[in-house]
N, C-alpha and C. Protein backbone atom coordinates (compact mmCIF):
# COMPACT_ATOMS: atom_id res chain seq x y z
N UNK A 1 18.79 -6.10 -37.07
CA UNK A 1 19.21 -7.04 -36.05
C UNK A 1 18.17 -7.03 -34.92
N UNK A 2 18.04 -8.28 -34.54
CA UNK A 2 16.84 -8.53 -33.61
C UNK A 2 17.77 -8.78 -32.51
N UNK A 3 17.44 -7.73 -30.85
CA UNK A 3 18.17 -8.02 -30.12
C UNK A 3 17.03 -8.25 -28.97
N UNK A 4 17.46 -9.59 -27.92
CA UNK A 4 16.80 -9.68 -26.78
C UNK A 4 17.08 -8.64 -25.71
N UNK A 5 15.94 -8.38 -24.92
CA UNK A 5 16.29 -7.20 -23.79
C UNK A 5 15.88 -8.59 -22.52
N UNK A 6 16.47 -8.07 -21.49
CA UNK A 6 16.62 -8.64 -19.88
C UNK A 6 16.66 -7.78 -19.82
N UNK A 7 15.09 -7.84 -18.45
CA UNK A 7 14.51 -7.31 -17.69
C UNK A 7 15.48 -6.95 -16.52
N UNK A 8 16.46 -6.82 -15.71
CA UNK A 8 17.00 -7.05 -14.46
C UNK A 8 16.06 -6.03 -13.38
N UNK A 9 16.26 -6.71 -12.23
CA UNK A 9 16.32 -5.97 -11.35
C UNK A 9 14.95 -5.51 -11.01
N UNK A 10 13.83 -5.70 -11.64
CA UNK A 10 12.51 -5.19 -11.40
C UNK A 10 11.72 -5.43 -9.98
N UNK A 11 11.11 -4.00 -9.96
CA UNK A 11 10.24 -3.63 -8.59
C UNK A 11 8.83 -3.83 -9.13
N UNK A 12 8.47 -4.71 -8.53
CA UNK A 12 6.36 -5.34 -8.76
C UNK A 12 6.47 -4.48 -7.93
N UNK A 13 4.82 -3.91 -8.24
CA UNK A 13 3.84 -3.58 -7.56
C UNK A 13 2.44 -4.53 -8.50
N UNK A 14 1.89 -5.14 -7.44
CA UNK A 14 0.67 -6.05 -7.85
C UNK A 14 -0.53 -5.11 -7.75
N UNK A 15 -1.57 -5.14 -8.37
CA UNK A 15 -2.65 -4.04 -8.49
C UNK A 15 -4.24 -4.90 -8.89
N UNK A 16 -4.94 -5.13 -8.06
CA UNK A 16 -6.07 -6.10 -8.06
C UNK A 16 -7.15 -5.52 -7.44
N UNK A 17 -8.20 -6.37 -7.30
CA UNK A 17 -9.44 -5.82 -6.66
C UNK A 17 -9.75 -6.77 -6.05
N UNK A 18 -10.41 -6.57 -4.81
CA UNK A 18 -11.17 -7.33 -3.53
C UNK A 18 -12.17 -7.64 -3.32
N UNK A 19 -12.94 -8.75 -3.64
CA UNK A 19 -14.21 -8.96 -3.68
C UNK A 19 -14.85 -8.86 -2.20
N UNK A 20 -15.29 -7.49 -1.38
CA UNK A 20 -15.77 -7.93 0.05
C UNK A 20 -16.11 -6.66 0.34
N UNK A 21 -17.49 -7.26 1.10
CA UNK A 21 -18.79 -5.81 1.56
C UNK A 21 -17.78 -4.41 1.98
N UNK A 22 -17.45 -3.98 1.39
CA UNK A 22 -16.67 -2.43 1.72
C UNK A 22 -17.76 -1.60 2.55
N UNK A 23 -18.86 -1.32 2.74
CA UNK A 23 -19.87 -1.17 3.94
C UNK A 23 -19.98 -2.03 5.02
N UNK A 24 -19.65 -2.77 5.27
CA UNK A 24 -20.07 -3.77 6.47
C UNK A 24 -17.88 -3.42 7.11
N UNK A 25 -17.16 -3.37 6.38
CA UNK A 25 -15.63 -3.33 6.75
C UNK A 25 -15.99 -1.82 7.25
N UNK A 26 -16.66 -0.68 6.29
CA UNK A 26 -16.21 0.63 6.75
C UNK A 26 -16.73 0.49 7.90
N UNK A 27 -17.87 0.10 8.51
CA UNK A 27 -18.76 0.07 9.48
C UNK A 27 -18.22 -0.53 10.48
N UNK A 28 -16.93 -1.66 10.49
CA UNK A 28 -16.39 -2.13 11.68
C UNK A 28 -15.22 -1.32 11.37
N UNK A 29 -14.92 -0.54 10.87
CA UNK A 29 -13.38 0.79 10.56
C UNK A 29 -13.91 1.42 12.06
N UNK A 30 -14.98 2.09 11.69
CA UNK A 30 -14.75 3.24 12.04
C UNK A 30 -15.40 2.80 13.88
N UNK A 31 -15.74 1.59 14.16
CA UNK A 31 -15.97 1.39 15.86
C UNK A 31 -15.03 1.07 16.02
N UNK A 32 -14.01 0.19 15.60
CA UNK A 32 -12.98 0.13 15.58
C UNK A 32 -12.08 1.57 16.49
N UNK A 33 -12.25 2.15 15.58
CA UNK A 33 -11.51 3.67 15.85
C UNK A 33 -11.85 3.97 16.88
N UNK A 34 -13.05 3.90 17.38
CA UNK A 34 -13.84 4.48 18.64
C UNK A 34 -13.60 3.77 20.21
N UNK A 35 -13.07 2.49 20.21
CA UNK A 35 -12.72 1.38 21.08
C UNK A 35 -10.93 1.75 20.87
N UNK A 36 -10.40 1.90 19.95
CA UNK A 36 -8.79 1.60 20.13
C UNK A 36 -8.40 3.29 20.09
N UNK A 37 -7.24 3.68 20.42
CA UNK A 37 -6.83 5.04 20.32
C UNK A 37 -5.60 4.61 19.19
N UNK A 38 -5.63 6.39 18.47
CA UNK A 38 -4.88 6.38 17.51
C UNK A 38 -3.17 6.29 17.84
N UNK A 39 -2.09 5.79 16.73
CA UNK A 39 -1.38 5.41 17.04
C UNK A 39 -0.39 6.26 16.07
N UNK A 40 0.77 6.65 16.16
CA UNK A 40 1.22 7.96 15.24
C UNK A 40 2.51 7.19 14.61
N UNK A 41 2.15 6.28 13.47
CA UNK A 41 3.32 5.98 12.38
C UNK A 41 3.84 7.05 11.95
N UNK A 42 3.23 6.49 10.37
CA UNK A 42 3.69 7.67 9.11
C UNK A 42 2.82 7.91 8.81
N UNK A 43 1.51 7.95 9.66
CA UNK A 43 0.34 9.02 9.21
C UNK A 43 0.59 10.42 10.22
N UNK A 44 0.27 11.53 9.31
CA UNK A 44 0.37 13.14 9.93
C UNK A 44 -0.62 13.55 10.13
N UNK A 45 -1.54 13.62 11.18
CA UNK A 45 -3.19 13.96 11.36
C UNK A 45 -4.28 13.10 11.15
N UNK A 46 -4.35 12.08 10.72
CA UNK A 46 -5.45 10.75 10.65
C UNK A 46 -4.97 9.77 11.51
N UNK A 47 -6.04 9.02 11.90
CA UNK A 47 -6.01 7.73 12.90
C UNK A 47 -5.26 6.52 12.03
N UNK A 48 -4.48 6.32 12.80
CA UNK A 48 -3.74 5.00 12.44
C UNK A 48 -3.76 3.95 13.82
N UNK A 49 -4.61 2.83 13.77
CA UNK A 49 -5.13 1.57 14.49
C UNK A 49 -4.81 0.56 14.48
N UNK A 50 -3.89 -0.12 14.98
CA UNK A 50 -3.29 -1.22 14.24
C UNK A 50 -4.65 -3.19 15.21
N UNK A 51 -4.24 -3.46 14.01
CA UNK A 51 -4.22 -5.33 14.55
C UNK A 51 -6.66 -4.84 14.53
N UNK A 52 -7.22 -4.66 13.36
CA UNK A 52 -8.48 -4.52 13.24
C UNK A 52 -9.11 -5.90 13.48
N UNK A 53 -8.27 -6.84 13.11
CA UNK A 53 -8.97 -8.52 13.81
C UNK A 53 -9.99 -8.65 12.67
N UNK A 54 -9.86 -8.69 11.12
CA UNK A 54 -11.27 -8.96 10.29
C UNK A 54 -11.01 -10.39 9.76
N UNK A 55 -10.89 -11.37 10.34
CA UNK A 55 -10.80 -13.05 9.53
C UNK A 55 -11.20 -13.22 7.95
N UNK A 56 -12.07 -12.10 7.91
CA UNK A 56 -12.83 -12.24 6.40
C UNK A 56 -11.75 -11.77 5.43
N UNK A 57 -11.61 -10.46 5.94
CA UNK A 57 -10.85 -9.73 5.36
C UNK A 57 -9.21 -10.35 4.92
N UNK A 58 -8.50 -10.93 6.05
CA UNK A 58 -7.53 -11.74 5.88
C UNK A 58 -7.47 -12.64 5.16
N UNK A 59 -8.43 -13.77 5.20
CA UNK A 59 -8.63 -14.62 4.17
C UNK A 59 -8.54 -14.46 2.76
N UNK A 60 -9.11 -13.12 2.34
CA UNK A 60 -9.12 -12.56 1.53
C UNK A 60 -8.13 -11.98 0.42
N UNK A 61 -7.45 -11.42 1.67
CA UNK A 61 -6.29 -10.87 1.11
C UNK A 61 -4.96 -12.19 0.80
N UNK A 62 -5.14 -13.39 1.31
CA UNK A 62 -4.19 -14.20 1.40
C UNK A 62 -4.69 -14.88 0.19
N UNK A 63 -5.72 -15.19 -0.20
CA UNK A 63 -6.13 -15.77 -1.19
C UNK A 63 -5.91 -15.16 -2.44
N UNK A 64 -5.59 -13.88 -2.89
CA UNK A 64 -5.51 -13.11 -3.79
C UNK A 64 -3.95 -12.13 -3.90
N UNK A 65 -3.01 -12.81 -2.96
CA UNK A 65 -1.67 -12.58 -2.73
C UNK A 65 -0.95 -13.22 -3.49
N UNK A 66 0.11 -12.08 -4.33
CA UNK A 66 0.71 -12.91 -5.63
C UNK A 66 1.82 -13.93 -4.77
N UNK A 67 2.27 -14.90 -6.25
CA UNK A 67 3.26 -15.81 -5.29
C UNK A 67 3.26 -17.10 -6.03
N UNK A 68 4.28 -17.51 -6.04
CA UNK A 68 4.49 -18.94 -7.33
C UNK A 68 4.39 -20.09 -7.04
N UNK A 69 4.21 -20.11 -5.61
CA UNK A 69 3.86 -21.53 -5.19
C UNK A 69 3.11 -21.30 -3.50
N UNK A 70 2.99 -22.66 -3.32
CA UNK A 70 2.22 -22.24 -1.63
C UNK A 70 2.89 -21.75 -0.63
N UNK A 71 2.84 -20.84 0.44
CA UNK A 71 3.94 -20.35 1.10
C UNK A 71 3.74 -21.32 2.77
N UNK A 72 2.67 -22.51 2.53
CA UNK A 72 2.52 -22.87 3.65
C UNK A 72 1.54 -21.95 4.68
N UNK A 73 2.20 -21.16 5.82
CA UNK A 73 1.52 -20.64 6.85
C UNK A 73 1.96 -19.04 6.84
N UNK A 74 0.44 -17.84 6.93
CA UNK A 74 0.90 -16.50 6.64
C UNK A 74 0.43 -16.09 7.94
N UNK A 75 0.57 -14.80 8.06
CA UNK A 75 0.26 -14.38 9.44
C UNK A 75 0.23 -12.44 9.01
N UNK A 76 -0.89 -12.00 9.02
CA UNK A 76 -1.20 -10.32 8.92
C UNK A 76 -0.80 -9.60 9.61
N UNK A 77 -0.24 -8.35 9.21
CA UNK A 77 -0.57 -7.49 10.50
C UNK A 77 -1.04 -6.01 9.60
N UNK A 78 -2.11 -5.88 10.07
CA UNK A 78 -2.46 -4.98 9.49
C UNK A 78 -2.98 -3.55 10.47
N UNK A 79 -2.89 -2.38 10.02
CA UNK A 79 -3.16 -0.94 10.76
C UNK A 79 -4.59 -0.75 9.91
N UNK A 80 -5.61 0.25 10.54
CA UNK A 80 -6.27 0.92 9.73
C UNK A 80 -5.53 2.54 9.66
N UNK A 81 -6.17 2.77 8.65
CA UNK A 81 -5.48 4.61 8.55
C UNK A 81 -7.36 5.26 8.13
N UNK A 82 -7.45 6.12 8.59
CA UNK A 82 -8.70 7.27 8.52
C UNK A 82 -7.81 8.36 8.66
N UNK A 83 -7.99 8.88 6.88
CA UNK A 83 -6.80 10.69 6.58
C UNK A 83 -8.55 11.35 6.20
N UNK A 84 -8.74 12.23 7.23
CA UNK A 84 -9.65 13.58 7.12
C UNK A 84 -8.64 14.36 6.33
N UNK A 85 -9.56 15.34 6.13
CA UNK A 85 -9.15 16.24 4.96
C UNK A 85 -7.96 17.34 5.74
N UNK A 86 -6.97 17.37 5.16
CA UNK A 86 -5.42 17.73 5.51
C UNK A 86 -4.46 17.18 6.20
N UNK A 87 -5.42 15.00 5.91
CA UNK A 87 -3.88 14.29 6.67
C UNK A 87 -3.29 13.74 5.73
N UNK A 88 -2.52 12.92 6.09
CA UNK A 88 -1.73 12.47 4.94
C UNK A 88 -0.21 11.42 5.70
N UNK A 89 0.73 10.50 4.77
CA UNK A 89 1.18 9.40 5.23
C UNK A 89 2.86 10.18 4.65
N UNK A 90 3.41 9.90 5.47
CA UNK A 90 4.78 10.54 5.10
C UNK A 90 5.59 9.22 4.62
N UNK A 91 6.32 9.74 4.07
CA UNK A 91 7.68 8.64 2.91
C UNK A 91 8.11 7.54 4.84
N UNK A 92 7.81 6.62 3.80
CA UNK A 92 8.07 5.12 5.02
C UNK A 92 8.29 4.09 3.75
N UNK A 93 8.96 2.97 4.74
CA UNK A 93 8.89 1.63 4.42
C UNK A 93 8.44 0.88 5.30
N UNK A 94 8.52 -0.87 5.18
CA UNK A 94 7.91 -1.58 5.86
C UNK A 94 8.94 -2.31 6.44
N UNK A 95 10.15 -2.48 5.73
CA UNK A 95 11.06 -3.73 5.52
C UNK A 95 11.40 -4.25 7.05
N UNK A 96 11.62 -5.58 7.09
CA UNK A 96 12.02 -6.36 7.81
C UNK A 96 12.16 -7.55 7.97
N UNK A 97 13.54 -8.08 7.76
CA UNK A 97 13.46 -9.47 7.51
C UNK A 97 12.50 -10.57 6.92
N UNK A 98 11.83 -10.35 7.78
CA UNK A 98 10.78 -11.56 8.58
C UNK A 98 9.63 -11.07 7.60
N UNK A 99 9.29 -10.08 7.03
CA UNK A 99 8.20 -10.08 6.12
C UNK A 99 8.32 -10.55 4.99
N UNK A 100 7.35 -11.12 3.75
CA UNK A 100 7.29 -11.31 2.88
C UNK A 100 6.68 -10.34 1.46
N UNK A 101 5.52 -9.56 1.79
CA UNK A 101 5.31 -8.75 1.19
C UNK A 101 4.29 -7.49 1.96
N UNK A 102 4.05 -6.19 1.90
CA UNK A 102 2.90 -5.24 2.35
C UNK A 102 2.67 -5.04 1.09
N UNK A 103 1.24 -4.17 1.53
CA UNK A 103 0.14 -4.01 1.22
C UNK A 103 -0.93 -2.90 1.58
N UNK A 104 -1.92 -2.49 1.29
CA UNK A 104 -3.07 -1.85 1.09
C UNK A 104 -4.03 -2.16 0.58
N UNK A 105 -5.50 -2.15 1.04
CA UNK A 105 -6.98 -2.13 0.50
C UNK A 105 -7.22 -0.65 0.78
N UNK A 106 -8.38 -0.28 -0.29
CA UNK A 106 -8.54 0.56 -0.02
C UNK A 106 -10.14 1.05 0.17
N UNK A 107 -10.68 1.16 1.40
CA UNK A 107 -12.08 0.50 1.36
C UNK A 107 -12.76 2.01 0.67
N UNK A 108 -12.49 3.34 1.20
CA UNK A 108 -13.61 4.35 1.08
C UNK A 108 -12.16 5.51 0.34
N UNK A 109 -12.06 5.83 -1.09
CA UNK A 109 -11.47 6.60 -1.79
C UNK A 109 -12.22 8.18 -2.41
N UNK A 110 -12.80 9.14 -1.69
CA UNK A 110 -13.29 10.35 -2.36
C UNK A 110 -12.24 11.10 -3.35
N UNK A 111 -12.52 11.26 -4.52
CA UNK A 111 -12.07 12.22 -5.23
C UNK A 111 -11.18 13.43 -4.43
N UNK A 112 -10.26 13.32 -5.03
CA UNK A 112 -9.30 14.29 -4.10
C UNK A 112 -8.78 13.72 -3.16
N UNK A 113 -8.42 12.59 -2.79
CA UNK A 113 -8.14 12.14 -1.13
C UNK A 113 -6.66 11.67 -1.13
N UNK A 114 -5.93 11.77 -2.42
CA UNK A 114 -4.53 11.52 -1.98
C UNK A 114 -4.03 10.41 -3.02
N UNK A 115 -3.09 10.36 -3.50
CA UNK A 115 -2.85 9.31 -4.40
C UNK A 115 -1.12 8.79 -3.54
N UNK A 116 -1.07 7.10 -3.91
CA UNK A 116 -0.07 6.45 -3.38
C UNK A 116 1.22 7.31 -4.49
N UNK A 117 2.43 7.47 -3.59
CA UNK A 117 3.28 7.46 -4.11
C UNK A 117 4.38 6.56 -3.87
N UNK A 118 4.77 5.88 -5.15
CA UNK A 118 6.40 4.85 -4.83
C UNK A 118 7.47 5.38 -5.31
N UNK A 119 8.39 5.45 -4.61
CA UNK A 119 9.96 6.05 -5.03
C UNK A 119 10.86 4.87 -5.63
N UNK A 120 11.49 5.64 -6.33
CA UNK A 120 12.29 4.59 -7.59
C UNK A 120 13.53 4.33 -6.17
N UNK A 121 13.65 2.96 -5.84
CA UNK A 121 15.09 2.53 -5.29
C UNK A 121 16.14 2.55 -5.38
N UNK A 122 16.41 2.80 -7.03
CA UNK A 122 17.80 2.75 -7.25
C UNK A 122 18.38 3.74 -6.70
N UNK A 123 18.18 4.91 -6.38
CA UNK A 123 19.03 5.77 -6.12
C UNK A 123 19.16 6.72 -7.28
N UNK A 124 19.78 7.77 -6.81
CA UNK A 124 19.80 9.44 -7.70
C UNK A 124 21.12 8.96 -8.61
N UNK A 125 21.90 8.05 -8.76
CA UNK A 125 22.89 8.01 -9.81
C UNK A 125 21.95 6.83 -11.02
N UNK A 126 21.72 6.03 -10.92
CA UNK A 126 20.50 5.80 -11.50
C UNK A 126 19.63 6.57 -12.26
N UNK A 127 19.11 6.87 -11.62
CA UNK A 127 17.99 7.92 -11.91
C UNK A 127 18.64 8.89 -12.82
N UNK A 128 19.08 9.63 -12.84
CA UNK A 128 20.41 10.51 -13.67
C UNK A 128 21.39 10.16 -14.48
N UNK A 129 21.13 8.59 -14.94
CA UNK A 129 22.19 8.18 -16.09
C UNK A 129 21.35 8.94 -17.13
N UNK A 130 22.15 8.79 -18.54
CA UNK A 130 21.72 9.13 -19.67
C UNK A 130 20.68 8.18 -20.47
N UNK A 131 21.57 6.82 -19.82
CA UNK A 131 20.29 5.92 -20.72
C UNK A 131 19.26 5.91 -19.93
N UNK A 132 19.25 5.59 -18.54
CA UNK A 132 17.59 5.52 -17.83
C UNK A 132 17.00 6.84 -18.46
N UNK A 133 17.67 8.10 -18.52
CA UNK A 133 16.38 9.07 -19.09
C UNK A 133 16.20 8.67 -20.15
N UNK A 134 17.00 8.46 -21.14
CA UNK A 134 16.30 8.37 -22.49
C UNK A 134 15.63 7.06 -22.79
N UNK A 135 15.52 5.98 -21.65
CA UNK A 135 14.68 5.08 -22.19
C UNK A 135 13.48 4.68 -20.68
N UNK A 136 13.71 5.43 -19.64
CA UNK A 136 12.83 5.52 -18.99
C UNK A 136 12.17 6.98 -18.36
N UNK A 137 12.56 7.92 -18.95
CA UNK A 137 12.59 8.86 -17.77
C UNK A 137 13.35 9.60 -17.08
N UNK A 138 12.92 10.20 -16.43
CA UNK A 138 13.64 11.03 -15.10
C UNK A 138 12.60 11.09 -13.89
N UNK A 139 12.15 9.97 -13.96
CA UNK A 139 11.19 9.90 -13.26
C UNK A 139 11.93 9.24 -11.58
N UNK A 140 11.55 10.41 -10.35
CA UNK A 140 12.01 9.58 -9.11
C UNK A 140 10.89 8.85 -8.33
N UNK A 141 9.76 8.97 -8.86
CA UNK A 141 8.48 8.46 -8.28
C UNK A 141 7.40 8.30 -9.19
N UNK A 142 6.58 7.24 -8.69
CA UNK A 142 5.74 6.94 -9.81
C UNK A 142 4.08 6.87 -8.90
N UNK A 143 3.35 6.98 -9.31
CA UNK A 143 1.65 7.45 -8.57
C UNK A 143 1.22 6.49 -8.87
N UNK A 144 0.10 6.30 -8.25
CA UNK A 144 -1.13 5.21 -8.47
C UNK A 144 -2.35 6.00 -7.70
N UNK A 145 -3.32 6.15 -8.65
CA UNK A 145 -4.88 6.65 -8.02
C UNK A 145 -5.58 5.71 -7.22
N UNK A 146 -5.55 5.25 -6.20
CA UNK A 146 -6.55 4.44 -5.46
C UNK A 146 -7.99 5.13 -6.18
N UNK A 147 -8.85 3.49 -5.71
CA UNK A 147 -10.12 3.36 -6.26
C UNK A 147 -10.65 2.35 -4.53
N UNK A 148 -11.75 2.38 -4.28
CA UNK A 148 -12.42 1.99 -3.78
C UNK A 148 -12.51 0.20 -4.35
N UNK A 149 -11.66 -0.68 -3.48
CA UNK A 149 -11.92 -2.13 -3.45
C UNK A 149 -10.76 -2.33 -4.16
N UNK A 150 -9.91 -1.48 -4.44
CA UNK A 150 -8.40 -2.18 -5.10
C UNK A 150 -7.33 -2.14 -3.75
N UNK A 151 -6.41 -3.45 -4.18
CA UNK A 151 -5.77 -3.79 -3.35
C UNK A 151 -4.29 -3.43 -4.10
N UNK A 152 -3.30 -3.12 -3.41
CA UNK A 152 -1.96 -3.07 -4.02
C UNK A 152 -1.43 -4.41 -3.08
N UNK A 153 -0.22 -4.97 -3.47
CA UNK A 153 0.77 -5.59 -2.80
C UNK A 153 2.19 -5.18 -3.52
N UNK A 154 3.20 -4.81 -2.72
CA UNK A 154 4.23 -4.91 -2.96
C UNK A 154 5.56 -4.82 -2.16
N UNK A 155 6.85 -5.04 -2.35
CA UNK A 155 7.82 -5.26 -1.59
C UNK A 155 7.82 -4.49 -0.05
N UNK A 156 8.34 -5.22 1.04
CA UNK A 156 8.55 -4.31 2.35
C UNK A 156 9.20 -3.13 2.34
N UNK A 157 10.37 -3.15 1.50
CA UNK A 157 11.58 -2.55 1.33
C UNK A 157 11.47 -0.98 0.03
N UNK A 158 10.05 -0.99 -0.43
CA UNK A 158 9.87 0.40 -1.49
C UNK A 158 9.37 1.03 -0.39
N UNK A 159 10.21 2.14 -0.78
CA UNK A 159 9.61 3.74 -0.34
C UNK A 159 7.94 4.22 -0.85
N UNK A 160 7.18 4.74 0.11
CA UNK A 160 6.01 5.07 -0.29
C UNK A 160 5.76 6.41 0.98
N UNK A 161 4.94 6.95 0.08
CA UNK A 161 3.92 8.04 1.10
C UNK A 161 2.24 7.98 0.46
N UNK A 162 1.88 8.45 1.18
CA UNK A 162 0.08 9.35 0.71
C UNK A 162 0.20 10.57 0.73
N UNK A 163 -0.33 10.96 -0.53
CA UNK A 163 -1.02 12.43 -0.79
C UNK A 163 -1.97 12.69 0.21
N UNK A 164 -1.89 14.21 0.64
CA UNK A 164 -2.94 15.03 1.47
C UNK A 164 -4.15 14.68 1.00
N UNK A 165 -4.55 14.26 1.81
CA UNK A 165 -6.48 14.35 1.59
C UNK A 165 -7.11 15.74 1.42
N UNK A 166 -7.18 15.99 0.20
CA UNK A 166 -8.04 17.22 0.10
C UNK A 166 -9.53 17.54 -0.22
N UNK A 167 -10.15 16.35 0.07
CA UNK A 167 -11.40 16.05 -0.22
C UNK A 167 -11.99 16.32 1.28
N UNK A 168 -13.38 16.87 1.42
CA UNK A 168 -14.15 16.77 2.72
C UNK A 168 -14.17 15.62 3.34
N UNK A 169 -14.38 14.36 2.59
CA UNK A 169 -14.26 13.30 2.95
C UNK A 169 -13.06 12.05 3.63
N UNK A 170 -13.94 11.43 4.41
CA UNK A 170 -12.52 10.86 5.02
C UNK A 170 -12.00 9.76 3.75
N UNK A 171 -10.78 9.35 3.35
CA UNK A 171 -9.92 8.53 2.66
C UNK A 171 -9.80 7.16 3.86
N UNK A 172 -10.02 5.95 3.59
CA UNK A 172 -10.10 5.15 4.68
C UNK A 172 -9.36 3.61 4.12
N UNK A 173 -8.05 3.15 4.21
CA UNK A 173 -8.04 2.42 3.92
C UNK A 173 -7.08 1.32 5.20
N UNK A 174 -6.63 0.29 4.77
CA UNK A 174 -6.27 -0.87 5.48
C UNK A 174 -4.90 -1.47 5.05
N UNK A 175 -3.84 -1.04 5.98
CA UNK A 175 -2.71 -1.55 4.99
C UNK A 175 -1.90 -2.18 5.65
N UNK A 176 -1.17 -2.88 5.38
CA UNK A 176 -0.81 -4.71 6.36
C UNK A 176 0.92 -4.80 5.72
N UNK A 177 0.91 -5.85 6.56
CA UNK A 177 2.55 -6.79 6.13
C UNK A 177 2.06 -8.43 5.96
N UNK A 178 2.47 -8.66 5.03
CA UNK A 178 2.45 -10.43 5.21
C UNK A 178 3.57 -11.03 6.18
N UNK A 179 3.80 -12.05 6.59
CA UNK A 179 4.79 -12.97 7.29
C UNK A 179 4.69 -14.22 7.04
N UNK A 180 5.22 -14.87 6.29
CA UNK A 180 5.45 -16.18 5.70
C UNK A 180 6.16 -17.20 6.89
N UNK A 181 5.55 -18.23 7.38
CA UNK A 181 6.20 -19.10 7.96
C UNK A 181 6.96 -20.21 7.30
């Protein structure tokens, strides 16, 4: 017997790459940093900067933002984050009404510098049925390795953190909210 499965209920995460000088962005990151003072979200020890002002960059990201039809008029808001080695982004969301989707670029990624984590939404009864383990898991979180010039987009409303930067190097990326008019 051939049976159809429905999908319900699914959490995107979109996973792409950014065509744009990642040297000429790190290079306005980090004066950036030097003109604005750091600002203490859900980063624990790295600079978090909000509203970097890159037109290029925006354009960019709006042009390559999933979505099934035209949304008309968008509007960014984006933070920079710079995690030196032993910072890191604690479990947050974005959600709020008024947004449409967040996001991350990720301009400068060293080996070792932290990998995204997303937490499963459903909740721990979920997570702990018999059938989700045996046909998904027991999985309460799922990873993604940033790479240098990949962009994520996904819902306001998923749970996420960053892994500790354990690399010498700084981890430097750019991570925003859309707003759909």
């Amino acid at each position: 017997m051939i049976m159809k499965v429905f999908n319900f209920f699914p959490t995107n995460v979109w996973v792409g790459n950014l065509d744009i000088d990642n040297k000429k962005l790190l290079s306005k990151i980090y004066k950036f940093s030097k003109r604005k003072k750091s600002e203490t979200v859900s980063n624990e020890g790295g600079y978090q900067g909000h509203l970097l002002g890159d037109e290029e960059f925006y354009d960019k990201v709006i042009k390559c933002m999933p979505r099934q039809k035209d949304l008309y008029s968008y509007t960014i808001y984006d933070w920079v984050n710079i995690n030196k080695k032993g910072s890191k982004n604690n479990r947050h969301y974005h959600y709020n009404s008024d947004l449409f989707l967040s996001g991350v670029y990720y301009v400068k990624v060293p080996e070792s510098s932290g990998r995204i984590r997303f937490y499963d939404p459903r909740g721990p009864f979920v997570r702990g049925a018999a059938d989700t383990v045996h046909f998904y898991g027991d999985n309460a979180y799922q990873y993604i390795v940033p790479q240098e010039g990949m962009i994520l987009f996904f819902p306001t409303w998923l749970e996420h953190d960053v892994e500790e930067n354990q690399s010498d190097e700084d981890r430097v990326s750019i991570a925003f909210n859309i707003k759909v008019e």
